[in-house]
N, C-alpha and C. Protein backbone atom coordinates (compact mmCIF):
# COMPACT_ATOMS: atom_id res chain seq x y z
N UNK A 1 102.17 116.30 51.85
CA UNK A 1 101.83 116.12 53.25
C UNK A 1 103.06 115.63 54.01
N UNK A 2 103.53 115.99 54.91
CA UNK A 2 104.61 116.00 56.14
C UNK A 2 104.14 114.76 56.68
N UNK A 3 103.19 114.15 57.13
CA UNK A 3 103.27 113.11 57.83
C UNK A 3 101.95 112.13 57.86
N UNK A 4 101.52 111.35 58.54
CA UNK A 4 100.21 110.60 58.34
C UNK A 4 99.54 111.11 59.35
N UNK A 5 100.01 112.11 60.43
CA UNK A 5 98.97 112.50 61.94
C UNK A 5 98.04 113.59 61.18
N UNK A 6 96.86 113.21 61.54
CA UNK A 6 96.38 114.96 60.80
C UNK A 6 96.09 115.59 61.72
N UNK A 7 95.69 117.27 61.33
CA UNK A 7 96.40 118.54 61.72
C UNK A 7 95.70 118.51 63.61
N UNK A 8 94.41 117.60 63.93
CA UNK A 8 93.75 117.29 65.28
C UNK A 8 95.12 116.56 66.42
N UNK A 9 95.99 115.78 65.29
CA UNK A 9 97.01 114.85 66.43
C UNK A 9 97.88 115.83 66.68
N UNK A 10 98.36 116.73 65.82
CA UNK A 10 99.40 117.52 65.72
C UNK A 10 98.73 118.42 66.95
N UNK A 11 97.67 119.15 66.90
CA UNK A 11 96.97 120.19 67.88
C UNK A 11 97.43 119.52 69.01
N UNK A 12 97.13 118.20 69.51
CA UNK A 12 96.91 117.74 70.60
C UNK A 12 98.36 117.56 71.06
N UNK A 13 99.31 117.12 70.40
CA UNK A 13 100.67 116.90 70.56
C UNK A 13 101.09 118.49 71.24
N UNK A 14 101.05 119.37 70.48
CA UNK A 14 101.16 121.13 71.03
C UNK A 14 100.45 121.57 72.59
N UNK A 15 99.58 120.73 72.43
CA UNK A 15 98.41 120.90 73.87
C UNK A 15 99.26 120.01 75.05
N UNK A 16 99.83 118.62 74.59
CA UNK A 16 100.83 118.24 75.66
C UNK A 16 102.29 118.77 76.13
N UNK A 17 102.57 119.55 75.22
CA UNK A 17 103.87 120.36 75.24
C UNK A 17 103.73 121.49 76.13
N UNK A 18 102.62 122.28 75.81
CA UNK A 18 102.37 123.04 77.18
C UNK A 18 101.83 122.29 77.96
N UNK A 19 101.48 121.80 78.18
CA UNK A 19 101.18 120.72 80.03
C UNK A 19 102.45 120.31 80.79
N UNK A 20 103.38 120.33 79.77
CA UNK A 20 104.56 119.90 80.02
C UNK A 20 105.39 121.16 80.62
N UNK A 21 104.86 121.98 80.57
CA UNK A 21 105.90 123.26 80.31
C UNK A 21 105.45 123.72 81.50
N UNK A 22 104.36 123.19 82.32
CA UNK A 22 103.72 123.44 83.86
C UNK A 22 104.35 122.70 84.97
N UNK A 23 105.12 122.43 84.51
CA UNK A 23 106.13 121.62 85.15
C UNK A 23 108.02 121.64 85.06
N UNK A 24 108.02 123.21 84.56
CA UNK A 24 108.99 123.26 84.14
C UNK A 24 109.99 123.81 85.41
N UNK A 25 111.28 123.98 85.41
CA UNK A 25 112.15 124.04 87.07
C UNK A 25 112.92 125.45 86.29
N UNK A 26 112.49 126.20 86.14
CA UNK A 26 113.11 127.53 85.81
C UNK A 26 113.16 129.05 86.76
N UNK A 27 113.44 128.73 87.83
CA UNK A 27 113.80 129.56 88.57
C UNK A 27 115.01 130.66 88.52
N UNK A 28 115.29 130.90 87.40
CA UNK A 28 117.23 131.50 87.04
C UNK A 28 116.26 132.61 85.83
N UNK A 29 115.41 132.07 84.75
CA UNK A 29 115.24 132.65 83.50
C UNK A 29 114.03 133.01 83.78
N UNK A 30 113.10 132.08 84.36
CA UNK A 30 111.23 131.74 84.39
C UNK A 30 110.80 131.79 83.14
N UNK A 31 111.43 131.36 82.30
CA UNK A 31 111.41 130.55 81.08
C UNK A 31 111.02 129.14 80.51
N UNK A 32 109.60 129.13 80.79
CA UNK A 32 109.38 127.44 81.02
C UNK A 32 109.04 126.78 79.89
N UNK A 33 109.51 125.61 79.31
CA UNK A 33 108.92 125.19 78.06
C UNK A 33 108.84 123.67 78.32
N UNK A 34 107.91 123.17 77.14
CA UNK A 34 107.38 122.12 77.58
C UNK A 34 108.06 121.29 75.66
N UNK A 35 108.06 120.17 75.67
CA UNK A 35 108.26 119.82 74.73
C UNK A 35 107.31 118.41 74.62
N UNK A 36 106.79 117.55 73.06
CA UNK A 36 106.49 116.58 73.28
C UNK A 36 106.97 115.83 71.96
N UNK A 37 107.05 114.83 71.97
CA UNK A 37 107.55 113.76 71.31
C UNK A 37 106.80 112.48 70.32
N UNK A 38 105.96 112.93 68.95
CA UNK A 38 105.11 111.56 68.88
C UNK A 38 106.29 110.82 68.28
N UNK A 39 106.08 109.46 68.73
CA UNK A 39 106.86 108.34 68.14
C UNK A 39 106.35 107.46 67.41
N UNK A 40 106.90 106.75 66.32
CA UNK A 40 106.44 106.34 65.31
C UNK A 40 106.13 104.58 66.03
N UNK A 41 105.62 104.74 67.10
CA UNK A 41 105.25 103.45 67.79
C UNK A 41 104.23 104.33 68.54
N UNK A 42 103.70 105.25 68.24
CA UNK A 42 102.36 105.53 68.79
C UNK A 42 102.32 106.02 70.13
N UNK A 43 103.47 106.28 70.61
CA UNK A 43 103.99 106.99 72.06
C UNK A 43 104.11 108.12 71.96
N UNK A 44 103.19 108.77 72.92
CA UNK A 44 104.08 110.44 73.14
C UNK A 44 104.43 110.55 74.43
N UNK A 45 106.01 111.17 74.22
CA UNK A 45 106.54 111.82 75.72
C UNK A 45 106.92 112.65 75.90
N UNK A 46 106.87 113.63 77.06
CA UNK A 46 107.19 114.99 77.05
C UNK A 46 108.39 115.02 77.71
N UNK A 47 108.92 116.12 77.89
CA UNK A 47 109.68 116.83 78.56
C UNK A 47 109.33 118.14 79.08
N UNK A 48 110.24 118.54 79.95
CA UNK A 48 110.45 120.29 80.32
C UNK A 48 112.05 120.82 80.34
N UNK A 49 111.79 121.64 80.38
CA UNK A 49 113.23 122.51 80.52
C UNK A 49 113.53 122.43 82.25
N UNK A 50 114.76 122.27 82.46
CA UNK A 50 115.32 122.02 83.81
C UNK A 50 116.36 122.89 84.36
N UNK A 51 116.39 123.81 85.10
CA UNK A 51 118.03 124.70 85.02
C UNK A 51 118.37 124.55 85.95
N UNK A 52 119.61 125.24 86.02
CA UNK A 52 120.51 124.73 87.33
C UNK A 52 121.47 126.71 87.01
N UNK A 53 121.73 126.72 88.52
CA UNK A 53 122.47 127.77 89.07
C UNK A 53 123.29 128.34 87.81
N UNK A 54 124.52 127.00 87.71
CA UNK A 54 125.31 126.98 86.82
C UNK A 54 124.24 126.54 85.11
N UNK A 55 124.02 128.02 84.37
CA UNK A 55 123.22 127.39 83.11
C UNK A 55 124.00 126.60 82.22
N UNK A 56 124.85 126.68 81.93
CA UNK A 56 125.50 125.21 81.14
C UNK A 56 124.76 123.73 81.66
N UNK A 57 124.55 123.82 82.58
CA UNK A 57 124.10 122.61 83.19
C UNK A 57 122.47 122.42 82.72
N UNK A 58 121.62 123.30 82.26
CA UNK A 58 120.55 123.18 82.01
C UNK A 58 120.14 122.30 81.18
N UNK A 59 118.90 121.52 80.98
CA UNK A 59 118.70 120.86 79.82
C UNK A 59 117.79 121.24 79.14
N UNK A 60 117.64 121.44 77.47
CA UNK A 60 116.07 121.77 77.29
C UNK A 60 114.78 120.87 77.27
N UNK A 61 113.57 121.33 77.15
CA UNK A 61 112.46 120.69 77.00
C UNK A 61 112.95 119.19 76.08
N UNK A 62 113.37 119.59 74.78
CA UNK A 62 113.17 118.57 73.73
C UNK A 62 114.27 117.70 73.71
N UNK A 63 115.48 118.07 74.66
CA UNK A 63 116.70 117.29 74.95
C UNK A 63 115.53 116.23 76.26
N UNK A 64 115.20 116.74 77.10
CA UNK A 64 114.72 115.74 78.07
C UNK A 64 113.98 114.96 77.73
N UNK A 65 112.72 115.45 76.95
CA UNK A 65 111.97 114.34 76.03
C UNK A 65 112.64 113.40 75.63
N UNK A 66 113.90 113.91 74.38
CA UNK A 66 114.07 112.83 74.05
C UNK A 66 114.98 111.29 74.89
N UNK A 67 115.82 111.81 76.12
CA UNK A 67 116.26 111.04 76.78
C UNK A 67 115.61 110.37 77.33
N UNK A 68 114.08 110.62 77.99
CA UNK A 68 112.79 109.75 78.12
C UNK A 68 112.18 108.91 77.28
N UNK A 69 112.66 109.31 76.44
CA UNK A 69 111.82 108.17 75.01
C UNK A 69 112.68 107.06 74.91
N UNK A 70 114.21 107.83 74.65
CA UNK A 70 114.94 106.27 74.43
C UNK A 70 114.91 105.65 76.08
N UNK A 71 115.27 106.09 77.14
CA UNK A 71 115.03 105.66 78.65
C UNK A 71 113.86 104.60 78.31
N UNK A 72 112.75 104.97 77.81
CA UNK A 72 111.85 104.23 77.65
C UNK A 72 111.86 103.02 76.59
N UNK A 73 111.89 103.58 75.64
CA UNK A 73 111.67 102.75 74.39
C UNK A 73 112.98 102.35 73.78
N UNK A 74 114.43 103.04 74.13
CA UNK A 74 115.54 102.22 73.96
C UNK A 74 115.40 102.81 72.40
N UNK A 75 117.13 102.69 72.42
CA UNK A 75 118.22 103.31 71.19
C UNK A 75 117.08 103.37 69.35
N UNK A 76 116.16 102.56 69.25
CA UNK A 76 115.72 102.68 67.70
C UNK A 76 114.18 103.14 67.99
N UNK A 77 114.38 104.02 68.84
CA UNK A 77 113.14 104.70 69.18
C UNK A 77 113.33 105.83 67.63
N UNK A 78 111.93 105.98 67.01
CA UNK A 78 111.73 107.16 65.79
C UNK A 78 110.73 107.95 66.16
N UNK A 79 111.18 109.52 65.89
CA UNK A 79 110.60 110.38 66.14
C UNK A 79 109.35 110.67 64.96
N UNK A 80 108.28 110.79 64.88
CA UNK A 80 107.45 110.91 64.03
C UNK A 80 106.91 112.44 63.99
N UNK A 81 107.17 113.14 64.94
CA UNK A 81 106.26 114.51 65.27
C UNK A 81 106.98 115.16 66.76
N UNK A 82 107.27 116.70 66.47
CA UNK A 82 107.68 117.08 67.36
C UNK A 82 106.96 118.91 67.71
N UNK A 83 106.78 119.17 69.19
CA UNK A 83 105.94 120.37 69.59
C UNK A 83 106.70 120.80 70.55
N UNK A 84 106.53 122.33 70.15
CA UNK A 84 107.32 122.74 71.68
C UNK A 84 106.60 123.79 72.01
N UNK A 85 106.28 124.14 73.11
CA UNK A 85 105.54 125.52 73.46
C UNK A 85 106.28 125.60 75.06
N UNK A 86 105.51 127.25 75.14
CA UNK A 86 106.12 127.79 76.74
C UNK A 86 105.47 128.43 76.85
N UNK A 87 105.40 128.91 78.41
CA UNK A 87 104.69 129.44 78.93
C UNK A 87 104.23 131.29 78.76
N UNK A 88 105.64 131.77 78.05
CA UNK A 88 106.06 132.89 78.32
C UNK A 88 105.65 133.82 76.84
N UNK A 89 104.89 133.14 76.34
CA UNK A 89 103.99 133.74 74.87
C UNK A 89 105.12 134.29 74.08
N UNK A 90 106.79 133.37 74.16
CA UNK A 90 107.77 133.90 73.17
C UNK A 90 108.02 132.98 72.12
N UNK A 91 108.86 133.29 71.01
CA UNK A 91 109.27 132.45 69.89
C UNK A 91 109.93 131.69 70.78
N UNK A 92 109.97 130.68 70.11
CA UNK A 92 111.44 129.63 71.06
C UNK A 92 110.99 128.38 70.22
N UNK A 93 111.86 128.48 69.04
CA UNK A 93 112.45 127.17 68.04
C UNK A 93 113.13 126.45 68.90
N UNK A 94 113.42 125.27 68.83
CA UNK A 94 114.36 124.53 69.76
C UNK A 94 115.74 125.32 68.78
N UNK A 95 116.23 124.88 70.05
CA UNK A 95 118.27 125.59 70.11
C UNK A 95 118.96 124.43 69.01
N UNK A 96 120.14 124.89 68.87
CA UNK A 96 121.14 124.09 67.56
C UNK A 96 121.51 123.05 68.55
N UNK A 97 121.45 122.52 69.76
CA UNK A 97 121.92 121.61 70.42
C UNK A 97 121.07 120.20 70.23
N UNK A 98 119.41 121.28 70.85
CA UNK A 98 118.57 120.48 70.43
C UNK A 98 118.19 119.47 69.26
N UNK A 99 118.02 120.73 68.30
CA UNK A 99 117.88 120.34 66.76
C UNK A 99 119.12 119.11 66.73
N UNK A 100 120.37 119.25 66.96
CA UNK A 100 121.31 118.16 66.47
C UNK A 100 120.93 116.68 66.88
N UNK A 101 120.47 117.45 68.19
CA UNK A 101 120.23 115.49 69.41
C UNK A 101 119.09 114.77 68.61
N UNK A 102 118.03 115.83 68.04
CA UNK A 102 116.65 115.26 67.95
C UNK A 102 117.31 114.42 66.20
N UNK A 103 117.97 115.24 65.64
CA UNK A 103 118.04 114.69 64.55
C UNK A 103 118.97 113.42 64.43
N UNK A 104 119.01 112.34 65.34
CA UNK A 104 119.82 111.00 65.41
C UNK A 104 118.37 110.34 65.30
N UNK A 105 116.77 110.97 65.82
CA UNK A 105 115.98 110.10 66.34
C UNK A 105 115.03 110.84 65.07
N UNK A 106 114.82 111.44 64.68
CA UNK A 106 113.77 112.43 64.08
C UNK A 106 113.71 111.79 62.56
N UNK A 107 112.75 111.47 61.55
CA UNK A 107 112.12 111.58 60.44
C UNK A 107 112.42 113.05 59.86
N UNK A 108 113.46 113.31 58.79
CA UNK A 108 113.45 113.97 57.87
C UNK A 108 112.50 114.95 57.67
N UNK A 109 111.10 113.82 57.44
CA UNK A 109 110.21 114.73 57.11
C UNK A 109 108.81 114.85 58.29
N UNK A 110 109.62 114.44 59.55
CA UNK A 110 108.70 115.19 60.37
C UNK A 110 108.28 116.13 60.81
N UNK A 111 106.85 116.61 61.22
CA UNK A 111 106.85 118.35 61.17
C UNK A 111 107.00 118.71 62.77
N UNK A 112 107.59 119.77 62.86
CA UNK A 112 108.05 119.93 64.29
C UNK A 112 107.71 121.68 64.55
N UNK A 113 106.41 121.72 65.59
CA UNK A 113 105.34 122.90 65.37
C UNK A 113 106.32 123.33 67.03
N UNK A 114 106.55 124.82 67.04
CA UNK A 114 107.15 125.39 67.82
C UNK A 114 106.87 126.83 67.81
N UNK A 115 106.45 127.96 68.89
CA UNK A 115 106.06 129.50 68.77
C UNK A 115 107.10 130.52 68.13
N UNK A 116 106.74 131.23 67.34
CA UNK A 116 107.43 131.63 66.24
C UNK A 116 106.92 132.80 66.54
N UNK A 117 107.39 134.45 66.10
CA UNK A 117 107.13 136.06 66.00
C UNK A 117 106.29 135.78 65.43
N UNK A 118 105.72 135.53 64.41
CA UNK A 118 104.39 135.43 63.68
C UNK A 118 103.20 134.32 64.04
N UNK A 119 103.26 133.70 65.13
CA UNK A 119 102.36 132.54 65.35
C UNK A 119 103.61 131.32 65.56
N UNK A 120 102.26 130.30 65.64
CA UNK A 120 102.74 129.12 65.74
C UNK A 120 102.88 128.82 64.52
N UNK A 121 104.52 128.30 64.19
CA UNK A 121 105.42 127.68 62.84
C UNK A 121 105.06 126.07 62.93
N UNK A 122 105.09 125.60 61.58
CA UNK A 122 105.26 124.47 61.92
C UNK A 122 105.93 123.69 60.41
N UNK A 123 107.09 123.16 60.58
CA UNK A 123 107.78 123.05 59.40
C UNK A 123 108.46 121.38 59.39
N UNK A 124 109.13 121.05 58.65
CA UNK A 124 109.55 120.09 58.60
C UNK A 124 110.89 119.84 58.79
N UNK A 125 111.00 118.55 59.67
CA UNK A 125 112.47 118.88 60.13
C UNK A 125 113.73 119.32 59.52
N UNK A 126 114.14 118.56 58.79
CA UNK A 126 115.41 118.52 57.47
C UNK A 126 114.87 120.67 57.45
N UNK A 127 113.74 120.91 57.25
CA UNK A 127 113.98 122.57 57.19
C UNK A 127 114.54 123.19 58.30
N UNK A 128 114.70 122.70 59.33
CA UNK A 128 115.20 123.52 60.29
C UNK A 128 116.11 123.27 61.09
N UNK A 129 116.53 121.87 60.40
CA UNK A 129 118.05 121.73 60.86
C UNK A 129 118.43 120.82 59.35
N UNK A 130 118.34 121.77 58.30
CA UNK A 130 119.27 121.11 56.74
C UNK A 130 120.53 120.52 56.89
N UNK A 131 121.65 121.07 57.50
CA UNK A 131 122.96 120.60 57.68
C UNK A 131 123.06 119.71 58.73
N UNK A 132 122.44 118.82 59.24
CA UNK A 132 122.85 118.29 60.38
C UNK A 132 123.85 117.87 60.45
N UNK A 133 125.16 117.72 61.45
CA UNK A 133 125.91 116.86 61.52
C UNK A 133 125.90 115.39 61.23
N UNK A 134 126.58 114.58 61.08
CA UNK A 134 126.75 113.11 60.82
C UNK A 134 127.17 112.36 60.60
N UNK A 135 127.91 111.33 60.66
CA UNK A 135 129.13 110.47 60.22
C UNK A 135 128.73 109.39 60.02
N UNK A 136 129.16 108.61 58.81
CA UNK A 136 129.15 107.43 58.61
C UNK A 136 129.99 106.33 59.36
N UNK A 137 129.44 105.51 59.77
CA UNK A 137 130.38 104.57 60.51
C UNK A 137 130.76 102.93 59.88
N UNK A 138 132.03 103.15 59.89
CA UNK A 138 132.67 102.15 59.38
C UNK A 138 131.82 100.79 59.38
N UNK A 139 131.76 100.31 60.57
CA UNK A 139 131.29 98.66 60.78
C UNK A 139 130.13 98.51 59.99
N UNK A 140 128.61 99.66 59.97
CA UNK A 140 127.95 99.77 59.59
C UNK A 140 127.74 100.28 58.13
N UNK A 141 128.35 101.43 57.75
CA UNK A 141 128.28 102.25 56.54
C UNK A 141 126.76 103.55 56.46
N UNK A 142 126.18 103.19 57.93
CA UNK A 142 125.10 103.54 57.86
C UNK A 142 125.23 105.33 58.84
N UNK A 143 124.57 106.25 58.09
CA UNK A 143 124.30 107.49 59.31
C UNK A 143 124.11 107.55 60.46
N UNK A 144 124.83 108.29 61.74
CA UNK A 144 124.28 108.09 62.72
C UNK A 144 123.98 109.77 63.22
C-alpha cells in the first residue's frame, strides 16, 4: 500500500484538482489544469496553471500548489498525496520541472494520480520521477 489515505481520500483529492482547474488563467493554450496537494498535516491545497504572453513565464498547476503550501505552512511542509487533472480530457503527467520542485517536498512513496492515454494513472512518486536531482549539503549531510 502507497499510503494511509484510502482510495475515497485519494478520489476526493482528484475531485479538488479539477475545481481547481476552473480557475485556471489560460488564455494562450486553453489548457487548464488544476492540481492538489494532501499534506502530511492534514491540509490540502490547490493550485492552477497560470500563463503569461511570454510562456516561459507560466507556472504549472502543481508548481503553484506547492508555493501555497509552503506560503502557508512554511519550508518542512510534507507532501503526502498528489492529483492533477484538467479540463481538456488530455494526459498531462506533471512536467520534469514540476516533478523536480515537488520532489524537495514529496514522500517517496506518495501516490500522485494524474490523466494518462489509458485513464486515470496513479503511481508512486520515486516512479515517476526515479532520478531526481539532489545534493547533499555540507553543514547538514542531509538531501535536499
Amino acid at each position: 500500500m502507497m499510503t494511509s489515505l484510502a482510495q475515497a481520500a485519494l478520489d476526493n483529492l482528484l475531485e479538488k484538482a479539477k475545481k481547481a482547474a476552473e480557475n485556471s488563467y489560460a488564455p494562450y493554450s486553453g489548457f487548464r489544469v488544476g492540481a492538489a496537494l494532501q499534506l502530511k498535516n492534514g491540509q490540502v491545497v490547490t493550485g492552477t496553471n497560470v500563463e503569461n504572453v511570454s510562456y516561459g513565464l507560466t507556472i504549472c498547476a502543481e508548481r503553484a500548489a506547492l508555493v501555497r503550501a509552503v506560503s502557508e505552512f512554511g519550508p518542512e511542509v510534507r507532501i503526502e498525496a498528489v492529483a492533477v487533472a484538467n479540463l481538456n480530457d488530455s494526459a498531462s503527467p506533471p512536467c520534469g520541472a514540476c516533478r523536480q520542485m515537488l520532489a524537495e517536498f514529496a514522500e517517496p512513496d506518495a501516490p500522485i494520480i494524474f490523466p494518462a492515454a489509458d485513464g486515470t494513472r496513479q503511481m508512486r512518486f520515486d516512479e515517476v520521477l526515479p532520478l531526481a536531482f539532489g545534493m547533499q549539503l555540507k553543514t547538514t549531510n542531509k538531501r535536499r
